[in-house]
C-alpha atoms as a PDB file:
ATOM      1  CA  UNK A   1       0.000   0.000   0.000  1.00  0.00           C
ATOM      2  CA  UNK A   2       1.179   3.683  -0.954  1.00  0.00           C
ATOM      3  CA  UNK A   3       0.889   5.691   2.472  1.00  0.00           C
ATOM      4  CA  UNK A   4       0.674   8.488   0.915  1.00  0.00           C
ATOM      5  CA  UNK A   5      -2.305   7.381  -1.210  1.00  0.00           C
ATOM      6  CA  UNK A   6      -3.631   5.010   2.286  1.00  0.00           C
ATOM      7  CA  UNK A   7      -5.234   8.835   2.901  1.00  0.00           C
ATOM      8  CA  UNK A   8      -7.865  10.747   1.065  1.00  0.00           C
ATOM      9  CA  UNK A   9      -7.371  13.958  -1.046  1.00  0.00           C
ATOM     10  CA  UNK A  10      -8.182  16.161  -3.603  1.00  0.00           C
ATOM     11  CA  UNK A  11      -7.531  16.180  -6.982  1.00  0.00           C
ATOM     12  CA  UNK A  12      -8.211  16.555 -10.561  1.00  0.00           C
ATOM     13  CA  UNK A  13      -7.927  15.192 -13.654  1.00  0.00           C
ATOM     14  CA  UNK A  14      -8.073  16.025 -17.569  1.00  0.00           C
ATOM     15  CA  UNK A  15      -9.869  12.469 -18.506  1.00  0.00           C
ATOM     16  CA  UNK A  16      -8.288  10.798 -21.832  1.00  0.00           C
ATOM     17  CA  UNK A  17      -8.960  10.768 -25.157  1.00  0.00           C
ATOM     18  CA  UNK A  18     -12.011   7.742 -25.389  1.00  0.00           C
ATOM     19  CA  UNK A  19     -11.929   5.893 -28.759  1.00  0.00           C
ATOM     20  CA  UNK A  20     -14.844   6.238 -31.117  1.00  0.00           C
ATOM     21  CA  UNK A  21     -17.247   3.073 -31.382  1.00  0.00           C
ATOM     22  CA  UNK A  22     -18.897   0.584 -28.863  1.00  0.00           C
ATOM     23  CA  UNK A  23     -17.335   1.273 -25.838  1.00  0.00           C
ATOM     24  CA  UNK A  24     -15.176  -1.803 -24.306  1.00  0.00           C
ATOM     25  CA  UNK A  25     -13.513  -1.743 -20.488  1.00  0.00           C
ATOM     26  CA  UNK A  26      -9.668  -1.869 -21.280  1.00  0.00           C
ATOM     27  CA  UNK A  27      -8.574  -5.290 -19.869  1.00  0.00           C
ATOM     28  CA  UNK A  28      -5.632  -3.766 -18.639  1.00  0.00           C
ATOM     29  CA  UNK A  29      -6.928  -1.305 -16.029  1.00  0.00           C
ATOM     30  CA  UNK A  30      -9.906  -4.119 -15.710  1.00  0.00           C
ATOM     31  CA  UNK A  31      -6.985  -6.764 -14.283  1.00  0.00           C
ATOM     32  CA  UNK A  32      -4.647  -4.247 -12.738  1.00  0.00           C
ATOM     33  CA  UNK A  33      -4.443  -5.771  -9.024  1.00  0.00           C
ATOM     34  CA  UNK A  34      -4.931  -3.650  -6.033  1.00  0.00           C
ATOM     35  CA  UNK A  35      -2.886  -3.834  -3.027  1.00  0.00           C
ATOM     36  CA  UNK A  36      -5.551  -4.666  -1.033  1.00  0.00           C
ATOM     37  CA  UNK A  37      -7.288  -7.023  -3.285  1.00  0.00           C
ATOM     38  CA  UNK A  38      -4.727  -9.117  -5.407  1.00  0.00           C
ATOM     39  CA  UNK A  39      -5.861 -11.182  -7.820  1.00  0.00           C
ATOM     40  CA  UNK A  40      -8.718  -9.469  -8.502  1.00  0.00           C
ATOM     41  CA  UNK A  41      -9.543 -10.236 -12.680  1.00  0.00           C
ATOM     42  CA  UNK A  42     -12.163  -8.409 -13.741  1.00  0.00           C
ATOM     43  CA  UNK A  43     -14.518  -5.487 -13.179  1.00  0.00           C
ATOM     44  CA  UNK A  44     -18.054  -4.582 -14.487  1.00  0.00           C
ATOM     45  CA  UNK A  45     -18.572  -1.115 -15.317  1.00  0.00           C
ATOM     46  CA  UNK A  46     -21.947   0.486 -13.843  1.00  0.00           C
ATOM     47  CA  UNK A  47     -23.971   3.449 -15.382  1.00  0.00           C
ATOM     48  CA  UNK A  48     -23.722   6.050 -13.090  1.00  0.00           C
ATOM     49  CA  UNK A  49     -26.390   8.700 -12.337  1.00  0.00           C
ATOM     50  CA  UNK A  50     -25.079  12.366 -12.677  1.00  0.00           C
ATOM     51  CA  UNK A  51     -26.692  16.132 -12.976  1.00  0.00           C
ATOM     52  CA  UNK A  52     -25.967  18.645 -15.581  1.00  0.00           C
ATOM     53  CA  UNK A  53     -25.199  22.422 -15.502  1.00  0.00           C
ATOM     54  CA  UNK A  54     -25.216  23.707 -18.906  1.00  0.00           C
ATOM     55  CA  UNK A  55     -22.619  26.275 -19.933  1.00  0.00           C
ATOM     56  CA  UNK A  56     -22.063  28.025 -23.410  1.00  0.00           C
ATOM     57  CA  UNK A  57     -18.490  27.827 -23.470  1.00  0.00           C
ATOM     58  CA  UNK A  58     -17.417  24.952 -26.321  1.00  0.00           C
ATOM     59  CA  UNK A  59     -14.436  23.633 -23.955  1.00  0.00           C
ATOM     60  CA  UNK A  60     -14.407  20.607 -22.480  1.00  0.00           C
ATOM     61  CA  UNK A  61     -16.745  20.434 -19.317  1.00  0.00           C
ATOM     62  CA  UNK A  62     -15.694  19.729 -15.645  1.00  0.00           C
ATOM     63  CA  UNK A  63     -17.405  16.129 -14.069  1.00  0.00           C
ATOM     64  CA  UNK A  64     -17.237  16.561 -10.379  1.00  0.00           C
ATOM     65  CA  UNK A  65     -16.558  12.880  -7.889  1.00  0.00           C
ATOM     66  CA  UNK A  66     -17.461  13.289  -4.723  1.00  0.00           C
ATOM     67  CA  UNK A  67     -16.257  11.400  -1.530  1.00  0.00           C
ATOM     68  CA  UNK A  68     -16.989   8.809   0.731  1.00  0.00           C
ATOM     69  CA  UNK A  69     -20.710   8.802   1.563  1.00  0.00           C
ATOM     70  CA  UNK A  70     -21.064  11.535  -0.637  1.00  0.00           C
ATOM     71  CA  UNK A  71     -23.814  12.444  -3.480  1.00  0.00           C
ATOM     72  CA  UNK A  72     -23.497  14.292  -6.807  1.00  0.00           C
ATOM     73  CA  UNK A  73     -25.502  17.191  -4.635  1.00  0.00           C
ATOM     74  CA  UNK A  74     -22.487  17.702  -2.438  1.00  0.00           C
ATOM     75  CA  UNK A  75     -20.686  20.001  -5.473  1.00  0.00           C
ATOM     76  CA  UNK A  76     -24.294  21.785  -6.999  1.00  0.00           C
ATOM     77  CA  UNK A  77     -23.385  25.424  -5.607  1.00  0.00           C
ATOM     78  CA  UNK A  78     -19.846  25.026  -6.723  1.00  0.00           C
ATOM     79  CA  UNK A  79     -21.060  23.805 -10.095  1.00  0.00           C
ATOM     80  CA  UNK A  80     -23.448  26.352 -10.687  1.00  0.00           C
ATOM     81  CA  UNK A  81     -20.629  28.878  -9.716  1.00  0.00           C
ATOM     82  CA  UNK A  82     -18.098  27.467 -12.098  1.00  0.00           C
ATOM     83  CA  UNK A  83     -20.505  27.722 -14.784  1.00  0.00           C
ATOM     84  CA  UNK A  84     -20.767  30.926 -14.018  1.00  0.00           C
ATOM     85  CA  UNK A  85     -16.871  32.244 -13.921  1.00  0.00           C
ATOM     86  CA  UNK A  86     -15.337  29.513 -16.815  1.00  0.00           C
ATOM     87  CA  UNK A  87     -18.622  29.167 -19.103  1.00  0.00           C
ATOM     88  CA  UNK A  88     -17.832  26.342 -19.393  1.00  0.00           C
ATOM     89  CA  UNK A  89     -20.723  22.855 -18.606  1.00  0.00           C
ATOM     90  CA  UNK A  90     -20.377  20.740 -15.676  1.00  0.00           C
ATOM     91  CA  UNK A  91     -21.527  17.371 -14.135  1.00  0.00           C
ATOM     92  CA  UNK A  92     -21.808  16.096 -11.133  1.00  0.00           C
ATOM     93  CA  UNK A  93     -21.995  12.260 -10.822  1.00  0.00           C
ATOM     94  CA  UNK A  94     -22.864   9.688  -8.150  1.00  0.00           C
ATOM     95  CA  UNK A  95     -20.348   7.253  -7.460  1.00  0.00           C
ATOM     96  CA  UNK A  96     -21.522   3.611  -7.518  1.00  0.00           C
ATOM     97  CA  UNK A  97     -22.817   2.347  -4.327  1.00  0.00           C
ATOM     98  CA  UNK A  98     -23.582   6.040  -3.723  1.00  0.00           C
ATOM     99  CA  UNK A  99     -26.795   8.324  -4.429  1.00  0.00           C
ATOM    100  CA  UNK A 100     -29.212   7.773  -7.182  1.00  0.00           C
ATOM    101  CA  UNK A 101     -26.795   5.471  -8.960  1.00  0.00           C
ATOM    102  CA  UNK A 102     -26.610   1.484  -8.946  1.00  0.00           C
ATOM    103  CA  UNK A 103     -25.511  -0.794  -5.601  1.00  0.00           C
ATOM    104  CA  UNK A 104     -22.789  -2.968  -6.258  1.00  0.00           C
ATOM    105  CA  UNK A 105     -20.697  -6.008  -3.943  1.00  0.00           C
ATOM    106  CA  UNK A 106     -17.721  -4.864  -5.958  1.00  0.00           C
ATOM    107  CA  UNK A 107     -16.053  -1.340  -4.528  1.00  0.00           C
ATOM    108  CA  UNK A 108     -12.823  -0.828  -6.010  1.00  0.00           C
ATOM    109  CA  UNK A 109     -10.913   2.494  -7.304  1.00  0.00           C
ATOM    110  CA  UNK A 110     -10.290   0.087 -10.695  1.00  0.00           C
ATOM    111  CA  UNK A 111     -14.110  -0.416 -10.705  1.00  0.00           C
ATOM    112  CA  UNK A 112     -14.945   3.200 -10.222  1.00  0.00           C
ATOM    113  CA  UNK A 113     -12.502   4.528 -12.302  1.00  0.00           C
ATOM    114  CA  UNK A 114     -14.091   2.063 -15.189  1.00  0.00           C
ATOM    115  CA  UNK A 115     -17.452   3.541 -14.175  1.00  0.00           C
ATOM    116  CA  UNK A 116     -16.294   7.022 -15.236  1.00  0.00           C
ATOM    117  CA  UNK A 117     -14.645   6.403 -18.600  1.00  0.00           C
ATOM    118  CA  UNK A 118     -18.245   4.390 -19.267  1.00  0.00           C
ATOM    119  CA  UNK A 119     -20.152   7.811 -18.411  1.00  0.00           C
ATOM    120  CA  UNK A 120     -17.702   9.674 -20.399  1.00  0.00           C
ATOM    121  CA  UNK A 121     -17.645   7.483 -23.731  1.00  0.00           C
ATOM    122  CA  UNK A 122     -21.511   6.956 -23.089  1.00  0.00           C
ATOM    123  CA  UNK A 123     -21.658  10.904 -23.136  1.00  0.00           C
ATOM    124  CA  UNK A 124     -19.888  11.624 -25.841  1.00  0.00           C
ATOM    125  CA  UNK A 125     -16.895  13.438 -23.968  1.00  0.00           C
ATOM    126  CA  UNK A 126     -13.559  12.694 -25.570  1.00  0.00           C
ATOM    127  CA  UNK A 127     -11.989  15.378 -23.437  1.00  0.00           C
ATOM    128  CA  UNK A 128     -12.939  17.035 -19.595  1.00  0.00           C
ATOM    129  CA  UNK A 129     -11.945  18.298 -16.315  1.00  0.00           C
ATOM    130  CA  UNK A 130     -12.244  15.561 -13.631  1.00  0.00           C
ATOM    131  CA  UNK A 131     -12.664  16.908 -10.291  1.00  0.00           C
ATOM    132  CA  UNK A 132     -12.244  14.521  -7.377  1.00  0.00           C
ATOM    133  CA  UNK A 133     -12.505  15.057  -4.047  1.00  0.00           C
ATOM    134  CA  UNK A 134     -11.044  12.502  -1.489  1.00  0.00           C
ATOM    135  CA  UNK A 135     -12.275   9.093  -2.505  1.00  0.00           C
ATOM    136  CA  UNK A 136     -13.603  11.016  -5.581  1.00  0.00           C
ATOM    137  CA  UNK A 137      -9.915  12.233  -5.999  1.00  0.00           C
ATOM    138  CA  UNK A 138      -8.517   9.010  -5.885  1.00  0.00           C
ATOM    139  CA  UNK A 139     -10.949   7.683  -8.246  1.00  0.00           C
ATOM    140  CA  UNK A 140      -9.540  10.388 -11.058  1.00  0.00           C
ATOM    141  CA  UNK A 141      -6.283   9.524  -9.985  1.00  0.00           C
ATOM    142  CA  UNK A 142      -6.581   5.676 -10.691  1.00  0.00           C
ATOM    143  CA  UNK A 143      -8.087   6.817 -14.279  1.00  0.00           C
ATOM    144  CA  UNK A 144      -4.688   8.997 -15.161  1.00  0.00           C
ATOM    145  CA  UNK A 145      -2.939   6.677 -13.911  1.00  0.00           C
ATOM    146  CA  UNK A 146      -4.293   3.531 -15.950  1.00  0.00           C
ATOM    147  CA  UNK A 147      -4.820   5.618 -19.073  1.00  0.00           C
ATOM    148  CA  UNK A 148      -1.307   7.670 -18.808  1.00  0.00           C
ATOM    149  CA  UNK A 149      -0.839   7.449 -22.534  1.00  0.00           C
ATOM    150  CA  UNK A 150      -3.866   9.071 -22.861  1.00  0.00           C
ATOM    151  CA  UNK A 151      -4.328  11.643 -20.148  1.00  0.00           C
ATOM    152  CA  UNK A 152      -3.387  15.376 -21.450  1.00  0.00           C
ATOM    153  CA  UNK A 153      -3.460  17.344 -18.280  1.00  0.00           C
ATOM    154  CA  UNK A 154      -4.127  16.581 -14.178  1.00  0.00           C
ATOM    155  CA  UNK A 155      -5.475  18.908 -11.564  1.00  0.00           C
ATOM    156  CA  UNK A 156      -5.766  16.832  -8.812  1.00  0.00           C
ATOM    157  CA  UNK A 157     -27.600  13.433   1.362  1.00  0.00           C
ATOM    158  CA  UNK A 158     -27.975  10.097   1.743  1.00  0.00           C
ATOM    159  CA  UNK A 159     -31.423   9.293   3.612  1.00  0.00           C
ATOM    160  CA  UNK A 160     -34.173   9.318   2.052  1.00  0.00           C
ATOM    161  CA  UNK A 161     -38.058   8.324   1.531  1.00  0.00           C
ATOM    162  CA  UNK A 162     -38.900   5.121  -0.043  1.00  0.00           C
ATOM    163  CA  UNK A 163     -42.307   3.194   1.241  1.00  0.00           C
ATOM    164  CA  UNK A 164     -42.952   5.133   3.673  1.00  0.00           C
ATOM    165  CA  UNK A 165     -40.025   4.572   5.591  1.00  0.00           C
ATOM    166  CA  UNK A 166     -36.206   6.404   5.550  1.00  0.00           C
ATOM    167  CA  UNK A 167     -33.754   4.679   3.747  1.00  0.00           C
ATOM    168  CA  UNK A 168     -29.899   4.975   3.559  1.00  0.00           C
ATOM    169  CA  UNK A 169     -29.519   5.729  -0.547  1.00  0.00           C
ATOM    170  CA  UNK A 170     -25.576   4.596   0.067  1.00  0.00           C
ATOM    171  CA  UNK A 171     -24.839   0.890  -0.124  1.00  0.00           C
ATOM    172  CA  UNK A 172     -23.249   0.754   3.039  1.00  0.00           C
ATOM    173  CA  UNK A 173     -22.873  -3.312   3.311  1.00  0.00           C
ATOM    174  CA  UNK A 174     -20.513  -3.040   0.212  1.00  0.00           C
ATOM    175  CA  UNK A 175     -19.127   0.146   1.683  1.00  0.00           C
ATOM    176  CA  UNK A 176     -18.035  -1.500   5.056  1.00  0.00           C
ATOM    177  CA  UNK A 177     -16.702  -4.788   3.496  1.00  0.00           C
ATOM    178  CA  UNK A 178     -14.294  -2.729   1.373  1.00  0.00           C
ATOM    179  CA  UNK A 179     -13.261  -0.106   3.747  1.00  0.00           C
ATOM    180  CA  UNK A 180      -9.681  -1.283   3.118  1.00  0.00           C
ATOM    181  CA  UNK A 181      -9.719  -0.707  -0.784  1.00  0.00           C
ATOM    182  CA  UNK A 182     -11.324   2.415  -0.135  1.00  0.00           C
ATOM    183  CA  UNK A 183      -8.571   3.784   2.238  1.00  0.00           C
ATOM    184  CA  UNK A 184      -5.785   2.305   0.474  1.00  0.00           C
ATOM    185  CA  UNK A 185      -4.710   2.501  -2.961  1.00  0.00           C
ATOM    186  CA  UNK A 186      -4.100   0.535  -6.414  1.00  0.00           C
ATOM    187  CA  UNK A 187      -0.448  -0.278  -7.232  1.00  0.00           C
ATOM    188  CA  UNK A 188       0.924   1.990 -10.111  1.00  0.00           C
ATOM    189  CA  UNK A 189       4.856   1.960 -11.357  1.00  0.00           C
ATOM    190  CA  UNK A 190       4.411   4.156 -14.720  1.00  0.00           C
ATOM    191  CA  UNK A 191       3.844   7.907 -13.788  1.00  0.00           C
ATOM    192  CA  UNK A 192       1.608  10.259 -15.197  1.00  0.00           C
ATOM    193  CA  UNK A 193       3.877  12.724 -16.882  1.00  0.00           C
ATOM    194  CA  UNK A 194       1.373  15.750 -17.088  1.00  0.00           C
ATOM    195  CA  UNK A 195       0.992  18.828 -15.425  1.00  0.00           C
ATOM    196  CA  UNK A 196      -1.087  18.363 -11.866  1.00  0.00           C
ATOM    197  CA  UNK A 197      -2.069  20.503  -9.274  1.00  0.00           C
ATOM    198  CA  UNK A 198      -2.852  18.947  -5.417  1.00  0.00           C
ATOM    199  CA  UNK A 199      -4.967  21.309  -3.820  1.00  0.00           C
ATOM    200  CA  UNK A 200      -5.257  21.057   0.138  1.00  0.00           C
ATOM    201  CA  UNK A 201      -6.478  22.579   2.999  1.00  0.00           C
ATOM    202  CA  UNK A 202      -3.722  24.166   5.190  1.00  0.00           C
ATOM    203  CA  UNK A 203      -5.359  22.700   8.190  1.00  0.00           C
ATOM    204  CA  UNK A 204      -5.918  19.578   6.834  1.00  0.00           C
ATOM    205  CA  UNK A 205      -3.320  16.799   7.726  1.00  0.00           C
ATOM    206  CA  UNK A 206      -4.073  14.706   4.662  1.00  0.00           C
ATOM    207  CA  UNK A 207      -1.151  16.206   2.539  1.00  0.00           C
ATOM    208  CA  UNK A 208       1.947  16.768   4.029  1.00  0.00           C
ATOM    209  CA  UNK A 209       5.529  16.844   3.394  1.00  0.00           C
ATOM    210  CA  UNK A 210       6.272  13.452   4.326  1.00  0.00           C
ATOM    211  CA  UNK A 211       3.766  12.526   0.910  1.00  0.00           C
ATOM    212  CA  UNK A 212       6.092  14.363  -1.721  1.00  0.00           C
ATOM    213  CA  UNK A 213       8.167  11.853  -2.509  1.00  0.00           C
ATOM    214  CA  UNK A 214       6.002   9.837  -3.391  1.00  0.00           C
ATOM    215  CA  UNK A 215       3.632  12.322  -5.610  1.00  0.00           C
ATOM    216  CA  UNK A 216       7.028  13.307  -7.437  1.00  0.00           C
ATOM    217  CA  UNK A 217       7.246   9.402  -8.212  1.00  0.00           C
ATOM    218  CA  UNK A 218       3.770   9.120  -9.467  1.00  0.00           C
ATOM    219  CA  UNK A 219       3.247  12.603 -10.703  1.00  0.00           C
ATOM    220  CA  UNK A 220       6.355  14.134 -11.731  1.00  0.00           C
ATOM    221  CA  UNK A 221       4.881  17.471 -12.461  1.00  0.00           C
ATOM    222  CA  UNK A 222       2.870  18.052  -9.587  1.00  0.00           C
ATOM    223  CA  UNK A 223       2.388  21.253  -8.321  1.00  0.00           C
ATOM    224  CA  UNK A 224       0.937  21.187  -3.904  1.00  0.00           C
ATOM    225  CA  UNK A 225      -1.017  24.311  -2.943  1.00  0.00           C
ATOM    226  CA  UNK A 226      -2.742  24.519   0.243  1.00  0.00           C
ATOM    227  CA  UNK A 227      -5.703  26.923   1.400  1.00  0.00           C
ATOM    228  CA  UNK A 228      -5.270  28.725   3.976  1.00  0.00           C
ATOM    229  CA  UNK A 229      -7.628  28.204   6.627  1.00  0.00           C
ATOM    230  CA  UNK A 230      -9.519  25.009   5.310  1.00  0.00           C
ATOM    231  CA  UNK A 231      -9.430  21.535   6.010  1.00  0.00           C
ATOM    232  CA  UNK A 232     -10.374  18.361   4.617  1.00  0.00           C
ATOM    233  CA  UNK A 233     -13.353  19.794   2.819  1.00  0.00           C
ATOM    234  CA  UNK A 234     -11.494  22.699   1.321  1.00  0.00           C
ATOM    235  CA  UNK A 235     -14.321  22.941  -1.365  1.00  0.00           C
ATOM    236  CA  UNK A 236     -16.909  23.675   1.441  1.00  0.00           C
ATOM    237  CA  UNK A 237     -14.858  25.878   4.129  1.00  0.00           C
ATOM    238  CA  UNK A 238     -13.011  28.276   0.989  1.00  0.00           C
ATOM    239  CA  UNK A 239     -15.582  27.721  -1.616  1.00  0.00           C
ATOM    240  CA  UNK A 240     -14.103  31.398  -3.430  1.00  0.00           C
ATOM    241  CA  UNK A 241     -10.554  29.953  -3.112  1.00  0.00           C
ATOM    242  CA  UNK A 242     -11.101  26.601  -4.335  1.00  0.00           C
ATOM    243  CA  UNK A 243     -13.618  27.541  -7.689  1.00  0.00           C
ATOM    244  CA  UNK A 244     -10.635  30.494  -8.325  1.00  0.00           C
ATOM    245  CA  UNK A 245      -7.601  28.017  -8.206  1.00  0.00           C
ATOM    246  CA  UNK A 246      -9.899  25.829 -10.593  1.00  0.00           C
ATOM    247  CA  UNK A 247     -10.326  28.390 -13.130  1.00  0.00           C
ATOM    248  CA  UNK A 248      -6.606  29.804 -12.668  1.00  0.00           C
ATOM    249  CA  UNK A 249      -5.743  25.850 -13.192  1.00  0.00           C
ATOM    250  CA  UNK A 250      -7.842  26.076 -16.203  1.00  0.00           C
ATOM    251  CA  UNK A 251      -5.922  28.607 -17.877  1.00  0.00           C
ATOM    252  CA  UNK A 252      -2.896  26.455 -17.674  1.00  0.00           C
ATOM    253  CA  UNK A 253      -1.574  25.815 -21.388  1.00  0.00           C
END
């Protein structure tokens, strides 16, 4: 296990170029073993549910991930600001196992990351903006990171009412027996060459010096900013800070 990956984050990713046609998982990433989980052979990609916020600008959108136990409605207020300073369209999408989208036994960053490049090719998006945060993060990690050929540029309410009766909406059986995939992280030895941006809170103890090494190893351009006066949820406590280091990430060549 990668300690400095065992630990959640933010980050975001530029998602690769999809090829044209009927979409098929890449075997690769599909078989890539986890730490936690070796052996594990093959993963079936779910359709996830996700919300759109239409922009007029033609580049490509941002697709927001959310975290552990979190729903596409965690990032709506950033989204609908983003639209507002870039132009540009965004998405927010439920993870599996999370929100409106399908329950799964299988809970993997290799399965999630699949998920994603299904939404994108189903959508029609050869090129966005992933955002990730924390599981989400590591989720858009694991896709640069299994399509780094392909990947141009990195930035690193669940109850509810059905029958009467309050439900959880999160699949928290699957959740709980995969805790350790979830806080760990798949095994990667190529690096992702492009230019990346880790964006922490300065109170938050989830990205410290001791984790540069290994973020030079895996992402040899990688450029650490912290917020001053956030934490863990650095999208939440500087909402202004984090939707302006977006956009000035954006204008990146």
């Amino acid at each position: 296990m990668l300690r400095w990956l065992g630990r959640p984050r933010l980050s975001f990713v530029r998602a690769p170029q999809l090829p044209a046609g009927p979409w098929v998982p890449d075997r690769a990433a599909a078989a890539s073993p986890s730490a936690s989980a070796p052996g594990r052979t093959s993963v079936t990609p779910l359709p996830l549910s996700y919300m759109v916020f239409d922009g007029p600008a033609p580049q490509p959108p941002l697709v927001f991930l959310h975290g552990l136990l979190g729903s596409k409605g965690n990032f709506r207020a950033i989204a609908r600001a983003l639209v507002q300073r870039s132009g540009r369209k965004v998405l927010t999408v439920d993870a599996r196992n999370h929100g409106e989208s399908p329950h799964s036994p299988t809970m993997s960053y290799e399965a999630m990351s699949l998920d994603v490049q299904r939404l994108l090719h189903q959508l029609r998006l050869p090129k966005c903006i992933l955002v990730g945060h924390s599981m989400g993060g590591k989720t858009a990690m694991t896709l640069a990171l299994q399509q780094v050929s392909a990947v141009r540029q990195f930035l690193l309410t669940n109850l509810v009412e059905a029958e009467g009766r309050y439900v959880w909406r999160v699949n928290l059986e699957a959740i709980s027996h995969h805790m350790a995939n979830i806080m760990g992280f798949p095994v990667f030895h190529a690096p992702y060459p492009g230019p990346t941006l880790f964006l922490a809170g300065s109170d938050s103890p989830y990205v410290s010096s001791e984790d540069y090494p290994e973020i030079e190893r895996l992402f040899p351009e990688a450029e650490i900013q912290y917020i001053p006066g956030a934490g863990h949820w650095v999208h939440a406590d500087k909402s202004q800070e984090f939707i302006t280091a977006i956009c000035n990430f954006l204008l990146l060549p």
